[in-house]
Structure formats: C-alpha cells, structure tokens
N, C-alpha and C. Protein backbone atom coordinates (compact mmCIF):
# COMPACT_ATOMS: atom_id res chain seq x y z
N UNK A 1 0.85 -1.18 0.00
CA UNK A 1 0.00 0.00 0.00
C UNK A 1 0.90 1.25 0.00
N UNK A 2 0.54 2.20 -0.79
CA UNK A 2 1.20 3.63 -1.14
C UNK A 2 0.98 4.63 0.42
N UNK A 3 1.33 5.02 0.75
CA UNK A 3 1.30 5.76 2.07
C UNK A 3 1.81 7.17 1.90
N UNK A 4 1.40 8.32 2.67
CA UNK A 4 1.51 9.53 2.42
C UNK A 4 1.40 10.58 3.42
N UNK A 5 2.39 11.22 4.23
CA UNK A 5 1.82 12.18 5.11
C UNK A 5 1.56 13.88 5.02
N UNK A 6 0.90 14.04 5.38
CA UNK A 6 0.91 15.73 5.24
C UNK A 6 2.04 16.44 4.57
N UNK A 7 2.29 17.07 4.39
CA UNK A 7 3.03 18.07 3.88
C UNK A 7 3.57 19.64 4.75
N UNK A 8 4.05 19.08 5.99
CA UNK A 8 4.78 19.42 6.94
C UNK A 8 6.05 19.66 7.53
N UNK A 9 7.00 19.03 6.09
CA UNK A 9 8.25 19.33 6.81
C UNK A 9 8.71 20.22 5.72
N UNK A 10 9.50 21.23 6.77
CA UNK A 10 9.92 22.35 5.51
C UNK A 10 11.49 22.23 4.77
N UNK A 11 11.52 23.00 3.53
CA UNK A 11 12.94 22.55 3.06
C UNK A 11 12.86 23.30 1.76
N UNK A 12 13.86 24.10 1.26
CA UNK A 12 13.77 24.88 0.12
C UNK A 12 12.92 25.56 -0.05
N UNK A 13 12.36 26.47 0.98
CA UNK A 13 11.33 27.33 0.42
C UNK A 13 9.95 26.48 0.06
N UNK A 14 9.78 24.96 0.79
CA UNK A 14 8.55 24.69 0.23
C UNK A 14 8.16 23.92 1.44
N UNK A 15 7.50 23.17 1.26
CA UNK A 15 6.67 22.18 2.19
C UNK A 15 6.81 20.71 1.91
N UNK A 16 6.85 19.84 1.97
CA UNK A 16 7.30 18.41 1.80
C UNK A 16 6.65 17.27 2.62
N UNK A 17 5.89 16.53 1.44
CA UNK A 17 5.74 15.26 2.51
C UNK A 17 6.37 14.00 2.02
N UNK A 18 6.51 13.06 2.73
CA UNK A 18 6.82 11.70 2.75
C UNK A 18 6.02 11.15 1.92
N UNK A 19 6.27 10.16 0.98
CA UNK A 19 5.70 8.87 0.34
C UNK A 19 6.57 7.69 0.21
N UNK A 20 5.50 6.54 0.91
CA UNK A 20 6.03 5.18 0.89
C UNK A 20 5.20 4.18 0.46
N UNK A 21 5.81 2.77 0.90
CA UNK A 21 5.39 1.63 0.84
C UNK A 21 5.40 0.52 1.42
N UNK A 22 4.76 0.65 2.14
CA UNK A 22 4.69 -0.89 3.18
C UNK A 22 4.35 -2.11 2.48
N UNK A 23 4.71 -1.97 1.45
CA UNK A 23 4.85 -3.42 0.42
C UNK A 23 6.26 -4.09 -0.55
N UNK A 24 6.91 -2.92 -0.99
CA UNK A 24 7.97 -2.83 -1.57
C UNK A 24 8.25 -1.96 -2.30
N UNK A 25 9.79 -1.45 -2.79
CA UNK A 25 10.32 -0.39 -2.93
C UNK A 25 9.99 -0.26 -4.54
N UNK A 26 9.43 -1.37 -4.99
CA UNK A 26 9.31 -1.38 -6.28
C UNK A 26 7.73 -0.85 -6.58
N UNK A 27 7.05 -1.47 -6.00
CA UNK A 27 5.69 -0.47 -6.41
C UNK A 27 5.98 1.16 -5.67
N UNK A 28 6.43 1.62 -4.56
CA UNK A 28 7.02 3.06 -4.56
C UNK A 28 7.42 3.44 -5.64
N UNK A 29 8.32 2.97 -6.22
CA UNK A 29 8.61 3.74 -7.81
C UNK A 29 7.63 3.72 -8.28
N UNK A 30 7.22 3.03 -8.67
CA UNK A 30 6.35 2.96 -9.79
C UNK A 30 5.23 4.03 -9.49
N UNK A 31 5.10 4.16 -8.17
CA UNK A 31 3.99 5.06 -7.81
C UNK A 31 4.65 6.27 -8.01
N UNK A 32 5.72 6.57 -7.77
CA UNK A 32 6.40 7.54 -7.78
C UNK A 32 6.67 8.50 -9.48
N UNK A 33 6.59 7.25 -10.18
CA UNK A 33 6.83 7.78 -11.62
C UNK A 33 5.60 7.86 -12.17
N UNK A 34 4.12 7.61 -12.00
CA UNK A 34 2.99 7.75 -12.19
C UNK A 34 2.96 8.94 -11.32
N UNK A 35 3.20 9.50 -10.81
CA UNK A 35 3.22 10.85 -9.98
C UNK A 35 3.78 12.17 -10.53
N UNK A 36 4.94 11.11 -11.59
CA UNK A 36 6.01 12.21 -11.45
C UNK A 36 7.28 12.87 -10.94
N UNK A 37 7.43 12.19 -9.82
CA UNK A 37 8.32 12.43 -9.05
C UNK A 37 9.29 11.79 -9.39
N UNK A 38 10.86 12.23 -9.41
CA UNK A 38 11.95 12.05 -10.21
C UNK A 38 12.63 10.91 -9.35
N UNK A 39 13.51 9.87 -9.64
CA UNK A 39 14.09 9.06 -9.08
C UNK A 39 14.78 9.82 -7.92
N UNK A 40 15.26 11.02 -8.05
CA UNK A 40 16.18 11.69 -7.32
C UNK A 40 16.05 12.27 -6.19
N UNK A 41 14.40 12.16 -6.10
CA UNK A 41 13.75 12.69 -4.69
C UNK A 41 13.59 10.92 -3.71
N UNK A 42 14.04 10.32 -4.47
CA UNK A 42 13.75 8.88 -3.47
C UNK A 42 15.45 9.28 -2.33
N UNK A 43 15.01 8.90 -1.26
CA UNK A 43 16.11 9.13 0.29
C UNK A 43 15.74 7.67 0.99
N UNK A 44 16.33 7.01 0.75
CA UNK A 44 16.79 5.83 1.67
C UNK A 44 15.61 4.69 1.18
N UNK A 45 14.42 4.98 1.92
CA UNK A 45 13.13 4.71 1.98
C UNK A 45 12.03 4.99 2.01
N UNK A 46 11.99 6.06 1.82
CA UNK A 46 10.67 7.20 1.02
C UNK A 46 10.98 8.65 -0.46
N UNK A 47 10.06 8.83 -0.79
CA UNK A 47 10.33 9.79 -1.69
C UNK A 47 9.55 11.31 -0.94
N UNK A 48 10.64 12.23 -1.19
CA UNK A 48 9.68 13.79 -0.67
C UNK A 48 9.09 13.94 -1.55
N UNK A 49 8.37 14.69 -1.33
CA UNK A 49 7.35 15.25 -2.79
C UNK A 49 6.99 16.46 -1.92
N UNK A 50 6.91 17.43 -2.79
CA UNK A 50 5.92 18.57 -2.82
C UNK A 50 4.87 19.05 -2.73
N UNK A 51 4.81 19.70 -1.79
CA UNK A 51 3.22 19.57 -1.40
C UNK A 51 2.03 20.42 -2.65
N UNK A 52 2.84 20.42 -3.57
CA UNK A 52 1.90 20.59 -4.95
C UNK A 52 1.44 19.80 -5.59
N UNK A 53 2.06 18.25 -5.21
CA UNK A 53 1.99 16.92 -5.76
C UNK A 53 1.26 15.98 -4.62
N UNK A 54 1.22 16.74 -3.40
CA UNK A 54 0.23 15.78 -2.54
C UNK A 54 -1.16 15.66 -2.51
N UNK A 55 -2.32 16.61 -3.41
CA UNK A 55 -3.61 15.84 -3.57
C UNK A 55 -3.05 15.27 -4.93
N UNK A 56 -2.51 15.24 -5.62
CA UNK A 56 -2.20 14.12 -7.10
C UNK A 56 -2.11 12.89 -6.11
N UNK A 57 -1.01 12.88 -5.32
CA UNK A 57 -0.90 11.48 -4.26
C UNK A 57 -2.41 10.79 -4.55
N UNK A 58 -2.85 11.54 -3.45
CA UNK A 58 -4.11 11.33 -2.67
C UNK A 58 -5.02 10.63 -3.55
N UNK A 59 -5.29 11.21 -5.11
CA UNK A 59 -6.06 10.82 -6.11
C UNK A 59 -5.75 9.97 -6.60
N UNK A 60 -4.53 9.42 -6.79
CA UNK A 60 -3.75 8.02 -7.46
C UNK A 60 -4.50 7.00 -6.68
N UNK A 61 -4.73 7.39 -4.96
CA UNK A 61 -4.63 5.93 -4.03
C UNK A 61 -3.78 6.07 -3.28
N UNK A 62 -2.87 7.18 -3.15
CA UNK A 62 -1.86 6.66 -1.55
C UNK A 62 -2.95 7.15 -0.45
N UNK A 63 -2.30 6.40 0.97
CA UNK A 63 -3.38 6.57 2.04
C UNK A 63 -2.30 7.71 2.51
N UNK A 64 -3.78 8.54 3.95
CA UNK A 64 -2.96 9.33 4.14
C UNK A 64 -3.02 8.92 5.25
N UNK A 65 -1.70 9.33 6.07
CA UNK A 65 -0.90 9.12 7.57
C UNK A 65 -0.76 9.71 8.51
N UNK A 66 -0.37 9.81 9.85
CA UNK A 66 0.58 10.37 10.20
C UNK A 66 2.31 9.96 9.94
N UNK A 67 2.79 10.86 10.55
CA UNK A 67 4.35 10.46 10.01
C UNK A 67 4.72 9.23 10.80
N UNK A 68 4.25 9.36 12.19
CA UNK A 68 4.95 8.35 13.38
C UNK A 68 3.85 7.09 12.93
N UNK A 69 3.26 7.14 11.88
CA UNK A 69 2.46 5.60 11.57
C UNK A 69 3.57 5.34 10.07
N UNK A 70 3.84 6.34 9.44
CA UNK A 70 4.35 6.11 7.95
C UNK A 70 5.72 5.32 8.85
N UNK A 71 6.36 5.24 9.32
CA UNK A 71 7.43 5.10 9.88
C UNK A 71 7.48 3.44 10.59
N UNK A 72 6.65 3.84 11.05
CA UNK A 72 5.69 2.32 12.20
C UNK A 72 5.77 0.98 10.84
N UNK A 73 5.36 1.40 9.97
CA UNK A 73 4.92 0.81 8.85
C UNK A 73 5.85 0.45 7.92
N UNK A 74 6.71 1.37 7.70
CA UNK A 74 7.92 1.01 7.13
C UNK A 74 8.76 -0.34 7.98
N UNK A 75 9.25 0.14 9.08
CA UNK A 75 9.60 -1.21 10.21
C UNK A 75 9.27 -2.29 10.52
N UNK A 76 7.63 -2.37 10.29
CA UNK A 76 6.78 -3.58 10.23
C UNK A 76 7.02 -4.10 8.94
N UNK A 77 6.96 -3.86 7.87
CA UNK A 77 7.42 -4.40 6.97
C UNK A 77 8.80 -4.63 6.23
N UNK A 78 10.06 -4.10 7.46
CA UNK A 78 11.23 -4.74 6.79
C UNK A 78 11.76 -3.33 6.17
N UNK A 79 11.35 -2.66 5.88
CA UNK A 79 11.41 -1.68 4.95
C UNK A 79 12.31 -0.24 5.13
N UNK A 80 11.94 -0.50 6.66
CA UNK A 80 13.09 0.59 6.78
C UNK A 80 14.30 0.66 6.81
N UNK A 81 15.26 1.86 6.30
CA UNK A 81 16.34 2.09 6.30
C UNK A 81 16.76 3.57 6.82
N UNK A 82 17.58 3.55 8.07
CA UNK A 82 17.96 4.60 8.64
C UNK A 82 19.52 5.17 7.79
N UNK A 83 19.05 6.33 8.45
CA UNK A 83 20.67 6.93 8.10
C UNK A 83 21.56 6.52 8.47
N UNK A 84 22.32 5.64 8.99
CA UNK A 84 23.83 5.01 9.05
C UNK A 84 23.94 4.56 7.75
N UNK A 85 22.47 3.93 7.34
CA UNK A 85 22.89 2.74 6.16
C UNK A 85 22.24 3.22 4.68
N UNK A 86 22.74 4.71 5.09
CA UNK A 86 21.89 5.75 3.52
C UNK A 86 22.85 5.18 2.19
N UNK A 87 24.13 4.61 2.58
CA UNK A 87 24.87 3.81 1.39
C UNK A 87 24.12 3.36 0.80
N UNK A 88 23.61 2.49 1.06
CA UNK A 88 22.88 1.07 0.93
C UNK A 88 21.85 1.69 0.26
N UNK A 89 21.42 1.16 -0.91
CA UNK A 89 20.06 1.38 -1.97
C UNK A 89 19.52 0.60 -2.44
C-alpha cells in the first residue's frame, strides 16, 4: 500500500511530505513515476514530494498518515532504512 503524510516538513522554500510503501520499494517507484516524481527525490526509503503533488498522491490511491504511523509501517514491513545505512540502496 502507497502511504503519504501531510506536507509538513519544511525545506527549500517549500513544504514536503513523505511517500512510501509498506509493500515494496518497487511499487514506490512505480507510484512515484505515475506521480512524477523524479528518481532523485527517493532518500533511503521514502520519496519527498511537494506539497503541490500531494492531492495528485491522494487521487492516485496513496493513504494518508501520520508520520509516526508512515514510519511504524515502514519497520513492520522490513522496509526501513535509517541513516547510518543511507549507502545502501
């Protein structure tokens, strides 16, 4: 499932939310490039997006979250990757 939180964290003059996948990193892309969103915004284990691109989210099918559940969810499914191991892709 595509997952999505508010558009709350700030950065460049904009607003930013999280998008994931508590299924695999491969439907994230894919959701990600049906979005639009460039390979280059993917960070470890989610992609930022712009909060100009978060009702597009919303309309595709990602659910929406809080962050401390997007996170929860990532872990439950294996999925997460912290910053020590941002090498790792």
């Amino acid at each position: 499932m595509i997952l999505v939180d508010e558009p709350l964290w700030p950065g460049r003059g904009r607003l930013w939310s999280h998008l994931v996948s508590d299924v695999s990193f491969d439907e994230l892309h894919t959701f990600a490039e049906m979005l639009g969103t460039p390979r280059r915004a993917f960070d470890r284990d989610h992609y930022d997006i712009p909060e100009q691109r978060f009702r597009s989210a919303l309309w595709l099918g990602a659910t929406l979250l809080p962050s401390r559940d997007l996170a929860a969810r990532l872990r439950a499914a294996g999925l997460r990757r912290p910053k020590h191991l941002s090498g790792r892709r």
